[in-house]
Protein backbone atom coordinates (compact mmCIF):
# COMPACT_ATOMS: atom_id res chain seq x y z
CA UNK A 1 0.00 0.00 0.00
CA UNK A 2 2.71 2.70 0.67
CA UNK A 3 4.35 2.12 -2.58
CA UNK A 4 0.93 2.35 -4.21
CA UNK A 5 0.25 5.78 -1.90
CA UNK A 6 3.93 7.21 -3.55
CA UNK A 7 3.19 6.38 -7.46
CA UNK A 8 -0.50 8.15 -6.66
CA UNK A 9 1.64 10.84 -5.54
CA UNK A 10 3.94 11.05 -7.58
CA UNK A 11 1.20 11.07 -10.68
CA UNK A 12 -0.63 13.92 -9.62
CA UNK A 13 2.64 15.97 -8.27
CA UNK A 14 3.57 15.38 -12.32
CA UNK A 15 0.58 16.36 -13.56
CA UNK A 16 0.42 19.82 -11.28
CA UNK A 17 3.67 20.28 -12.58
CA UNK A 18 3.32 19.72 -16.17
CA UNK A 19 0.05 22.01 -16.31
CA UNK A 20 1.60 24.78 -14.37
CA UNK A 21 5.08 24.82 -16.50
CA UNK A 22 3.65 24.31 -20.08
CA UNK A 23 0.86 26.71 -19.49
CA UNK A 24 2.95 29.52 -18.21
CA UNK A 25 6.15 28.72 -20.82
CA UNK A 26 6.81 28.81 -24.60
CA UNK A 27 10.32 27.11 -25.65
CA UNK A 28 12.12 29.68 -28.30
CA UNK A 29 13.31 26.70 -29.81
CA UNK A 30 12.35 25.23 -33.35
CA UNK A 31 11.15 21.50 -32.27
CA UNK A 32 13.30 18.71 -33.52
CA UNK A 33 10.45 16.31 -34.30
CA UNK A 34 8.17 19.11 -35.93
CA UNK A 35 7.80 19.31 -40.00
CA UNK A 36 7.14 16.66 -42.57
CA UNK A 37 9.86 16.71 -45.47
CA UNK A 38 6.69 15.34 -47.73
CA UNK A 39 6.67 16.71 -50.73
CA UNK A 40 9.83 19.49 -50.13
CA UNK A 41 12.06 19.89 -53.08
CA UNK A 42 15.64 17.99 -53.02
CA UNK A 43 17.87 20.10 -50.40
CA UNK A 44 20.87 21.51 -52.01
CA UNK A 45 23.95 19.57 -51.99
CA UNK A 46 27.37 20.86 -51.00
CA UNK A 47 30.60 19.58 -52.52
CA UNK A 48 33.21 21.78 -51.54
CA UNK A 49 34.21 24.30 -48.84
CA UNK A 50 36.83 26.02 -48.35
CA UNK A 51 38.43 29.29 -46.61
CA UNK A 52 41.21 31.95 -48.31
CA UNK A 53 43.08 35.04 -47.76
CA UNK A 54 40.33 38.05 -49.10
CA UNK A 55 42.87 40.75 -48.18
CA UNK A 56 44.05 42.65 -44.92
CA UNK A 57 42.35 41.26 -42.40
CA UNK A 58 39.48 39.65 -44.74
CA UNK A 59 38.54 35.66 -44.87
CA UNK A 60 36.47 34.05 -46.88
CA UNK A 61 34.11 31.18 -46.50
CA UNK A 62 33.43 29.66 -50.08
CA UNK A 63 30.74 26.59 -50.40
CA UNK A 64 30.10 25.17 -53.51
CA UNK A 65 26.80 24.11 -54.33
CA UNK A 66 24.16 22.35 -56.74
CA UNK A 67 22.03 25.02 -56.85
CA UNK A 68 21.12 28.76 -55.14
CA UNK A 69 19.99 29.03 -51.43
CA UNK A 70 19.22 31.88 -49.08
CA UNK A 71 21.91 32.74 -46.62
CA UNK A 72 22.06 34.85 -43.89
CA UNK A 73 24.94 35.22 -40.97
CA UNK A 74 25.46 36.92 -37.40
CA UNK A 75 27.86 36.74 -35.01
CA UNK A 76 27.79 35.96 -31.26
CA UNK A 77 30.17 36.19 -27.93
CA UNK A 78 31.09 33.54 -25.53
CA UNK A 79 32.74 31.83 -27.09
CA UNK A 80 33.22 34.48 -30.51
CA UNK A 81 31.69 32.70 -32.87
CA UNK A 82 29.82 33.56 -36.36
CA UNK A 83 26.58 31.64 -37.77
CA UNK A 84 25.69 31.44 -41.09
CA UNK A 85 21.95 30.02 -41.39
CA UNK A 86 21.04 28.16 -44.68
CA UNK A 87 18.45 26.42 -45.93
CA UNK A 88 18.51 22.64 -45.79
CA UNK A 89 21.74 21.30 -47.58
CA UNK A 90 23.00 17.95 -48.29
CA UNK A 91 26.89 18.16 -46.96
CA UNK A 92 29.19 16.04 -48.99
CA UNK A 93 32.71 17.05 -47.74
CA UNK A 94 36.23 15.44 -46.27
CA UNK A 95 36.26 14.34 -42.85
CA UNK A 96 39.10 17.10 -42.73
CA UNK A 97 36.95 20.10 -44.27
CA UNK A 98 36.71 23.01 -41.62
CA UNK A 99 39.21 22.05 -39.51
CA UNK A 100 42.37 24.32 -40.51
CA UNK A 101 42.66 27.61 -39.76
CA UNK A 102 43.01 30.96 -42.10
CA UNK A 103 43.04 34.21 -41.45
CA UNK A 104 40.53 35.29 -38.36
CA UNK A 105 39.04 31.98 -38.99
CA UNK A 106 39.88 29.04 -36.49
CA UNK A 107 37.55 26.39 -37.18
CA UNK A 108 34.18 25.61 -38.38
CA UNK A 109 31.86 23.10 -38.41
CA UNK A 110 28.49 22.27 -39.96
CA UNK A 111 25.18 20.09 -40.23
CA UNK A 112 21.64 19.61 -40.03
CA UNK A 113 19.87 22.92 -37.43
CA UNK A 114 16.45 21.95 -37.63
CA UNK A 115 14.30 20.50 -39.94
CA UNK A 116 14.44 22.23 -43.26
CA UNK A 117 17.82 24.39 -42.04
CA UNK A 118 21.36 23.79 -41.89
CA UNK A 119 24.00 25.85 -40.06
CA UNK A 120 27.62 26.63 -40.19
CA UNK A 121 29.20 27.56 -36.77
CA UNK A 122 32.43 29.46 -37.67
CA UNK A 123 34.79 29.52 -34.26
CA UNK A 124 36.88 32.73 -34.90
CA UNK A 125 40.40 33.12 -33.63
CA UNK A 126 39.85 36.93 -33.13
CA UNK A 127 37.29 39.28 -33.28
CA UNK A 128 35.61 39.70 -36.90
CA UNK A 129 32.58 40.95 -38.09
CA UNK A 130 30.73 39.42 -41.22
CA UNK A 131 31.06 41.13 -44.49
CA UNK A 132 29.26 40.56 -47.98
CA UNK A 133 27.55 37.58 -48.45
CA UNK A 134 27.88 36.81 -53.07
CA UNK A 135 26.54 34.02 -54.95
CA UNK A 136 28.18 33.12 -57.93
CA UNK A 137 26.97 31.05 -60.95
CA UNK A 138 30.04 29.31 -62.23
CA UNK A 139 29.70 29.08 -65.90
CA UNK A 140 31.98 26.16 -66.69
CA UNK A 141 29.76 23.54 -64.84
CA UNK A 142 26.48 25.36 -63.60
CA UNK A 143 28.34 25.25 -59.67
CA UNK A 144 26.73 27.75 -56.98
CA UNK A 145 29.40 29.52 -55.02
CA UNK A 146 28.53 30.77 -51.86
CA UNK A 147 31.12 33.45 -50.39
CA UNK A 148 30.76 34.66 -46.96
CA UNK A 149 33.35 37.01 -45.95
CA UNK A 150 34.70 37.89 -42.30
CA UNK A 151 36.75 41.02 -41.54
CA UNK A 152 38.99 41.51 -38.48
CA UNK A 153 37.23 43.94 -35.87
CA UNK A 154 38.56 45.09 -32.57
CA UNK A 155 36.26 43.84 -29.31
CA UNK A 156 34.15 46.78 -28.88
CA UNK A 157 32.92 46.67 -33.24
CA UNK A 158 32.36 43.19 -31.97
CA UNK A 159 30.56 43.46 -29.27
CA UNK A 160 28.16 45.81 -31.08
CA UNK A 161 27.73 43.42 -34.03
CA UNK A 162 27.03 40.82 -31.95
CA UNK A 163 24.31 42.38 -30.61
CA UNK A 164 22.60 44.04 -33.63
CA UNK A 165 22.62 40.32 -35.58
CA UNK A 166 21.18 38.69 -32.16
CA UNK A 167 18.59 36.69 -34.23
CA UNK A 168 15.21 36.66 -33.27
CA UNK A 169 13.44 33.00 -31.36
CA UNK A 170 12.19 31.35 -33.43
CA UNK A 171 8.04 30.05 -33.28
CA UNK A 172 6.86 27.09 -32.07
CA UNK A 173 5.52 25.05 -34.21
CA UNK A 174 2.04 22.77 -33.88
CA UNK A 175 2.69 19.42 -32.60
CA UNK A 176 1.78 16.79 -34.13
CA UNK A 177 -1.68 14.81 -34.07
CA UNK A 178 -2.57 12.99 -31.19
CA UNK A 179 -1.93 9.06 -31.29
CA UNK A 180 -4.28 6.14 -29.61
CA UNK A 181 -3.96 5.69 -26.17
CA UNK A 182 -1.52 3.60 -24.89
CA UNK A 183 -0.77 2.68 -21.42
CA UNK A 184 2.60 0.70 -21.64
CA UNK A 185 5.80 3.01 -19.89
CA UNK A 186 7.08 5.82 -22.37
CA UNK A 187 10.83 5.06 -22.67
CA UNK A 188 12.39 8.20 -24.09
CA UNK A 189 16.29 7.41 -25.85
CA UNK A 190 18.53 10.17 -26.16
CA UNK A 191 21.55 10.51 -28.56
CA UNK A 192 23.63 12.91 -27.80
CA UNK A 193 25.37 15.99 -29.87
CA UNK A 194 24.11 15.99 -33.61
CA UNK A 195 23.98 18.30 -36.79
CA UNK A 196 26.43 21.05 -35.74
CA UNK A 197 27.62 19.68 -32.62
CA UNK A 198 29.45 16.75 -33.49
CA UNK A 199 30.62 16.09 -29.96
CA UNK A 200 33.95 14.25 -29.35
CA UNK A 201 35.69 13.30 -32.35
CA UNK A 202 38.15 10.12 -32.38
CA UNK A 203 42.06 10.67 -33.90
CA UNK A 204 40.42 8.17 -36.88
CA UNK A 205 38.05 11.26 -37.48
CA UNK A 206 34.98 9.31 -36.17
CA UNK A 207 32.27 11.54 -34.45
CA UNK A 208 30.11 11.05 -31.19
CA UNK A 209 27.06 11.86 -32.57
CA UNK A 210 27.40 9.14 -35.28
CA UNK A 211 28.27 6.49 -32.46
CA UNK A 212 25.90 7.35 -30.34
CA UNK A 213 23.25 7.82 -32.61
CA UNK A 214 23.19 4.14 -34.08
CA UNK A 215 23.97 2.59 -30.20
CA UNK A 216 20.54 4.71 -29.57
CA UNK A 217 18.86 3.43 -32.81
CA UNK A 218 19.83 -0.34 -31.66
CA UNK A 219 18.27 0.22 -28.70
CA UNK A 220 15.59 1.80 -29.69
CA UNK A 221 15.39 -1.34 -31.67
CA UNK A 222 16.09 -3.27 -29.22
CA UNK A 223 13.06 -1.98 -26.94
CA UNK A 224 10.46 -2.18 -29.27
CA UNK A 225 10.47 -5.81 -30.55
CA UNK A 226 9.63 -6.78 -26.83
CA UNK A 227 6.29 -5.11 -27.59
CA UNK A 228 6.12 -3.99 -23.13
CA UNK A 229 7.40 -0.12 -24.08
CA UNK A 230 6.49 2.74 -26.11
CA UNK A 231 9.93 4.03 -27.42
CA UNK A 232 10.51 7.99 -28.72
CA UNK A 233 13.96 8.94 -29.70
CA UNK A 234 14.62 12.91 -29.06
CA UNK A 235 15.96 12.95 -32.52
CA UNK A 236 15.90 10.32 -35.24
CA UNK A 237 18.52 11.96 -37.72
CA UNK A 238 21.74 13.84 -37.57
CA UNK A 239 20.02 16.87 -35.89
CA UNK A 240 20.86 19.42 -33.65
CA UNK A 241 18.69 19.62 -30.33
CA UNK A 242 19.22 22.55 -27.66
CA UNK A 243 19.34 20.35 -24.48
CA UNK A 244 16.72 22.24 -22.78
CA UNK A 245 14.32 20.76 -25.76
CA UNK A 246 15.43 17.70 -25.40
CA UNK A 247 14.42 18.06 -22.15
CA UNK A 248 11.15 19.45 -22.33
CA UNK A 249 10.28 16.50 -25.14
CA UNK A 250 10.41 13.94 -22.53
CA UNK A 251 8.27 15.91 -20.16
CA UNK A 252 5.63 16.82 -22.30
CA UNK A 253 5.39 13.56 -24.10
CA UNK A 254 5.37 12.22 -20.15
CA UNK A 255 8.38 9.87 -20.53
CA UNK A 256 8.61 7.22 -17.43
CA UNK A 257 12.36 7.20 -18.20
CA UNK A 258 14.87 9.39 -19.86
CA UNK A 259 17.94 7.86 -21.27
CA UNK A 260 21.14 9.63 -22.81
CA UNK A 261 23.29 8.34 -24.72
CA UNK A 262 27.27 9.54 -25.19
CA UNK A 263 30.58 8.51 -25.54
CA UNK A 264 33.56 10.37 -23.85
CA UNK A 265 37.21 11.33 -24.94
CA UNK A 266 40.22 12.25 -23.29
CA UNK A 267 42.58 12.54 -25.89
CA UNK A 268 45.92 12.97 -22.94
CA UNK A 269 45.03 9.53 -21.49
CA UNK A 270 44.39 7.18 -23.81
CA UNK A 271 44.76 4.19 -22.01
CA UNK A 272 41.22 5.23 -20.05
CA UNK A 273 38.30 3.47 -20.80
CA UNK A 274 35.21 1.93 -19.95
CA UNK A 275 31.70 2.96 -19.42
CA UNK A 276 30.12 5.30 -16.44
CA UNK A 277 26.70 6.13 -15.69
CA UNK A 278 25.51 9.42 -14.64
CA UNK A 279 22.88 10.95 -12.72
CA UNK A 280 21.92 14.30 -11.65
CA UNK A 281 22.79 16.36 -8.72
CA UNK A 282 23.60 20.25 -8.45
CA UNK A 283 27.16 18.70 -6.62
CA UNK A 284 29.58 16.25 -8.57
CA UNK A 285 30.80 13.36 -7.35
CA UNK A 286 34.05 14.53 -8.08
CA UNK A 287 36.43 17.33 -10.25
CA UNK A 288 36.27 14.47 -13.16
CA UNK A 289 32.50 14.31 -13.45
CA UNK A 290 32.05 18.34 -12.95
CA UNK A 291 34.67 18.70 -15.77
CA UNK A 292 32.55 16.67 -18.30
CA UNK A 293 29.21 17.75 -17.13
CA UNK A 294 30.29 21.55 -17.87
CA UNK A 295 31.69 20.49 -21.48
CA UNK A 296 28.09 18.47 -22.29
CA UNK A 297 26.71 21.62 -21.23
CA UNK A 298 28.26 23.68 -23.69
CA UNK A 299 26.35 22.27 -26.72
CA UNK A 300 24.24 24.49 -27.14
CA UNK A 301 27.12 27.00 -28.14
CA UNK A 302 28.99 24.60 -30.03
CA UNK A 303 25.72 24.64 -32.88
CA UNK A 304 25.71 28.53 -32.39
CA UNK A 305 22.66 28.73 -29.96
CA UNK A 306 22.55 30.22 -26.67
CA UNK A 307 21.64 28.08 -23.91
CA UNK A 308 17.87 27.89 -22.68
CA UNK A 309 18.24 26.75 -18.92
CA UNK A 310 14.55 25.47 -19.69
CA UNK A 311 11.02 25.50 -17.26
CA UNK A 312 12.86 28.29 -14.45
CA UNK A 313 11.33 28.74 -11.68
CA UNK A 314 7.99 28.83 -12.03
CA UNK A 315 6.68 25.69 -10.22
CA UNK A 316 9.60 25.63 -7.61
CA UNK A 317 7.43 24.85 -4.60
CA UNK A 318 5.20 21.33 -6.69
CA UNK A 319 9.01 20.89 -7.68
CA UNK A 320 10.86 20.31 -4.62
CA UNK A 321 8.04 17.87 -4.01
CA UNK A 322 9.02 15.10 -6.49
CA UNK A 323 12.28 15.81 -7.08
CA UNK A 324 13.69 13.69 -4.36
CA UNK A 325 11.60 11.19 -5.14
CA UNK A 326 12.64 11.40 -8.98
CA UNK A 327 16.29 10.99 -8.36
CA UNK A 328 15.83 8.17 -6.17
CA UNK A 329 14.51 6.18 -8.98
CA UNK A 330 17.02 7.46 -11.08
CA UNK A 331 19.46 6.37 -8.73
CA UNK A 332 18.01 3.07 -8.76
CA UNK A 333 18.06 2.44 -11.83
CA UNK A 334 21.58 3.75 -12.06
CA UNK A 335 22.30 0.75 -10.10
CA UNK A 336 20.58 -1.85 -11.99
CA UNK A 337 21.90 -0.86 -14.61
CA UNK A 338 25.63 -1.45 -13.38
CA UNK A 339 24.51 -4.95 -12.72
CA UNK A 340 23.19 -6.03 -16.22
CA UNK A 341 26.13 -3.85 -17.77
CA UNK A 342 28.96 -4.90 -15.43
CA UNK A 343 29.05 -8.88 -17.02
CA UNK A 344 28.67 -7.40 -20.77
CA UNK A 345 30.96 -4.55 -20.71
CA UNK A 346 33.92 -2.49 -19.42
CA UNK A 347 32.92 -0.33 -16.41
CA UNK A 348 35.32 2.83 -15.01
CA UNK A 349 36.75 2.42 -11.47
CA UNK A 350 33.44 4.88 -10.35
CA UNK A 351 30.63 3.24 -12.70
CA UNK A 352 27.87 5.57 -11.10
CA UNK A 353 28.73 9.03 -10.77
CA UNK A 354 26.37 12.60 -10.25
CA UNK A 355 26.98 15.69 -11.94
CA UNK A 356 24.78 18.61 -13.01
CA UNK A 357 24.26 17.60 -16.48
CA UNK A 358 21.48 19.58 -18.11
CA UNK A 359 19.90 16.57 -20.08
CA UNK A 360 19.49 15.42 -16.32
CA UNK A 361 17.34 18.10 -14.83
CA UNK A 362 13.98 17.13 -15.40
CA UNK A 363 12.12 17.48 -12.10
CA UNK A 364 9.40 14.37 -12.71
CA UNK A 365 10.84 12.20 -15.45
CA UNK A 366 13.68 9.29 -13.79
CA UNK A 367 17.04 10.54 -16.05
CA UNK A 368 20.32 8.76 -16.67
CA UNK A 369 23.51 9.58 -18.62
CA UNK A 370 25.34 6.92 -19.61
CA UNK A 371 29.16 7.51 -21.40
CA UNK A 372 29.51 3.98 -23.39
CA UNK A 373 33.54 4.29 -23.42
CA UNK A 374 36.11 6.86 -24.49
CA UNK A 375 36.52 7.32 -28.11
CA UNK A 376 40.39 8.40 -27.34
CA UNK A 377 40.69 4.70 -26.42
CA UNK A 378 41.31 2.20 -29.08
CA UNK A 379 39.99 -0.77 -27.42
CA UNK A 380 36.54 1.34 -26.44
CA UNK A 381 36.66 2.88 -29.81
CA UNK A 382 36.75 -0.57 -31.83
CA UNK A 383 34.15 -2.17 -29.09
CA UNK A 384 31.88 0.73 -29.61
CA UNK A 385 31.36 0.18 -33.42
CA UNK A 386 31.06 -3.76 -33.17
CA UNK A 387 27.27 -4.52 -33.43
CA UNK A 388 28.34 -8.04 -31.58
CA UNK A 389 29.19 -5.85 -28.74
CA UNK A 390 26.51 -3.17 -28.94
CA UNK A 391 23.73 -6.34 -28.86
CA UNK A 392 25.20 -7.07 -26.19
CA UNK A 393 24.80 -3.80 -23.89
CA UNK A 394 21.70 -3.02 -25.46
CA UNK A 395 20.35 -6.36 -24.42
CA UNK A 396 21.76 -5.52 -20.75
CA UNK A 397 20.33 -1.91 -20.64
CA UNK A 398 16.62 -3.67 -21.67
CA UNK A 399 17.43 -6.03 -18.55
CA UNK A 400 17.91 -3.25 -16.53
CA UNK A 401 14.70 -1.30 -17.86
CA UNK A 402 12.55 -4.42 -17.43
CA UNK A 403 13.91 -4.77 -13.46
CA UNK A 404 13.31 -1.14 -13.23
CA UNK A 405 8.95 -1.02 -14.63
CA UNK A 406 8.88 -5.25 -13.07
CA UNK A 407 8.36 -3.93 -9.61
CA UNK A 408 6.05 -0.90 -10.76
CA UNK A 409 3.83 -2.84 -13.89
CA UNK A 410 1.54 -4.57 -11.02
CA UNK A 411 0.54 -1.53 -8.97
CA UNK A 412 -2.65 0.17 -9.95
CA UNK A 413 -2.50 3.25 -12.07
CA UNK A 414 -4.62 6.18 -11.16
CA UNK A 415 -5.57 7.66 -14.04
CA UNK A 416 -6.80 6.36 -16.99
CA UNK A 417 -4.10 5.36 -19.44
CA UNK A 418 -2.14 8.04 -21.21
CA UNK A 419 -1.78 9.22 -24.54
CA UNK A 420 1.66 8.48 -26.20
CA UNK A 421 3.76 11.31 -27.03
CA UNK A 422 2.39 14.23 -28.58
CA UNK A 423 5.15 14.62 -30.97
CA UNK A 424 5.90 12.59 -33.98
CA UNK A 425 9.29 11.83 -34.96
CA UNK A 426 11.12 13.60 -37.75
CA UNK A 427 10.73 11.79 -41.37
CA UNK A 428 14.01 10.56 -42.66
């Protein structure tokens, strides 16, 4: 009966919450799941980019292209940084493109924004203001060539740019129809980084978000041929997703569990490896798990966003009420998870740490972190693209997720079943 008296609790604490915070906020953020590709005309495709010297103190940004699209570009501060925003383009390039530097240029990187826009984040080694933006029709071949130019500025021209070209939030858009209801546990998976953010990268050029988006996609997989869980994904392509949204998807679509995916790198120690599950807490277990906790935290300014800390303040007091009681249960599951893990894979010396990851803060949905292995490791690096060994820890983490609903699936609900999530998954 008491555990009965805390899920009857804990329902209506959720639902107080969820009312209160979605009625009172509006995420800036476009929605990675909105927008159906149906019927959209081929995205252009980009075959070459590259930067050069455009005169004192002038680099240039040159993509070539299969056919015109609309650009525009801003910069921003902390860290200095330009955007250009384009429409939706199919990126063809080297692993190596973007990552030598010219001029006032350092770095840049690129990928899918949102659905129906790409984005290049430009990481500038100085201070530099964007010039003319040209297209060019190359005659030869019928080639697009994009030219954005960046000219060297001292901090205070800067600072003022930065905040004239602050772009506006963008609109939410509708969600998505309503599906049937269904009353089996809402399990949502998490891959980490995408589009922009490409998260760690491994000295063989491989990125995070590629490794951690098809270990999500097996166990996604993995999940649904059971047929006991209803399984969302808070992106289903190489997307960028502010973490604050990705938070906010698993509480509006009422997740029962929240599960992030990543894959770590320290490129100084490469004889470190093994996996390490997180959960959250506003103090870290450690220097080690602050450390990476701040750098996951910075994604949002890696893709050229500024960071939404998400709901606020707003429903504080209902809050403080389940949020104990929430990271208990992530805690416990933390645990059996180390258990069905341990026998399958390679765990760190601390397999269960707490850190204040953002992906982590959701006050009413049970949220883990998990860091597969270090991709500065060869050993973790070969394990973690070997679909021998990713059956087998996505078989162990669906052990761990049956132990963790087994002890809840025979209590009495008290509400009537709920509706799956409101928002549909982006079309490939």
């Amino acid at each position: 009966m008491l555990a009965s008296h805390r899920w009857i609790r804990r329902r209506l604490l959720r639902s107080m919450i969820l009312a209160v915070s979605f009625a009172l906020i509006a995420s800036p953020s476009v929605r990675a799941q909105d927008g159906d590709r149906t019927g959209r005309a081929p995205a252009a495709v980009a075959i070459a980019a590259e930067l050069s010297n455009g005169g004192p103190g002038i680099t240039k940004l040159t993509l070539t292209l299969s056919k015109p699209i609309e650009a525009r570009a801003f910069v921003m501060e902390r860290p200095d940084r330009a955007v250009i925003d384009l429409a939706e383009v199919n990126f063809q390039l080297g692993a190596e493109t973007g990552r030598k530097r010219e001029g006032v240029v350092s770095s840049f990187r690129y990928g899918l924004f949102a659905p129906g826009r790409s984005r290049i984040v430009v990481d500038l080694a100085q201070p530099a203001t964007v010039g003319r933006i040209e297209t060019v029709t190359r005659p030869r071949d019928g080639a697009v060539l994009l030219t954005v130019e960046f000219q060297r500025s001292d901090r205070e021209g800067f600072k003022r740019a930065a905040v004239a070209s602050d772009p506006a939030p963008q609109p939410r858009k509708a969600m998505a129809p309503v599906e049937p209801m269904d009353a089996r546990p809402l399990i949502m998976v998490d891959a980490g980084h995408g589009g922009t953010d490409p998260g760690a990268i491994a000295a063989t050029g491989v990125f995070e978000k590629d490794i951690v988006f098809g270990f999500a996609q097996a166990l996604v997989t993995r999940l649904e041929s059971g047929g006991r869980y209803r399984v969302r994904m808070t992106r289903d392509r190489d997307v960028f997703v502010p973490l604050s949204e990705r938070v906010r998807i698993a509480r509006e679509a009422k997740a029962d569990l929240f599960v992030s995916i990543h894959a770590d790198s320290i490129q100084s120690a490469p004889q470190v490896r093994g996996a390490t599950i997180y959960t959250g807490s506003e103090k870290a277990t450690d220097a080690e798990s602050a450390r990476l906790a701040e750098r996951e935290n910075r994604a949002d300014a890696a893709a050229g966003t500024e960071s939404n800390e998400g709901p606020g303040h707003v429903a504080d007091i209902l809050q403080e009420l389940t949020l104990r009681e929430t990271r208990t249960f992530s805690s416990g599951f933390a645990k059996g998870l180390m258990t069905q893990l341990g026998p399958v894979m390679e765990m760190s010396p601390k397999p269960h740490r707490e850190a204040g990851f953002m992906v982590l803060r959701s006050p009413d949905v049970p949220s883990v972190l998990v860091e597969l292995g270090y991709l500065s490791s060869k050993r973790d690096l070969d394990l973690l693209q070997s679909d021998a060994w990713r059956a087998d820890v996505t078989g162990g983490m669906a052990k761990a997720i049956d132990a963790f609903f087994g002890s809840r699936t025979s209590l009495t609900r008290p509400n009537p079943p709920r509706r799956s999530a409101a928002i549909a998954p982006v079309s490939p």
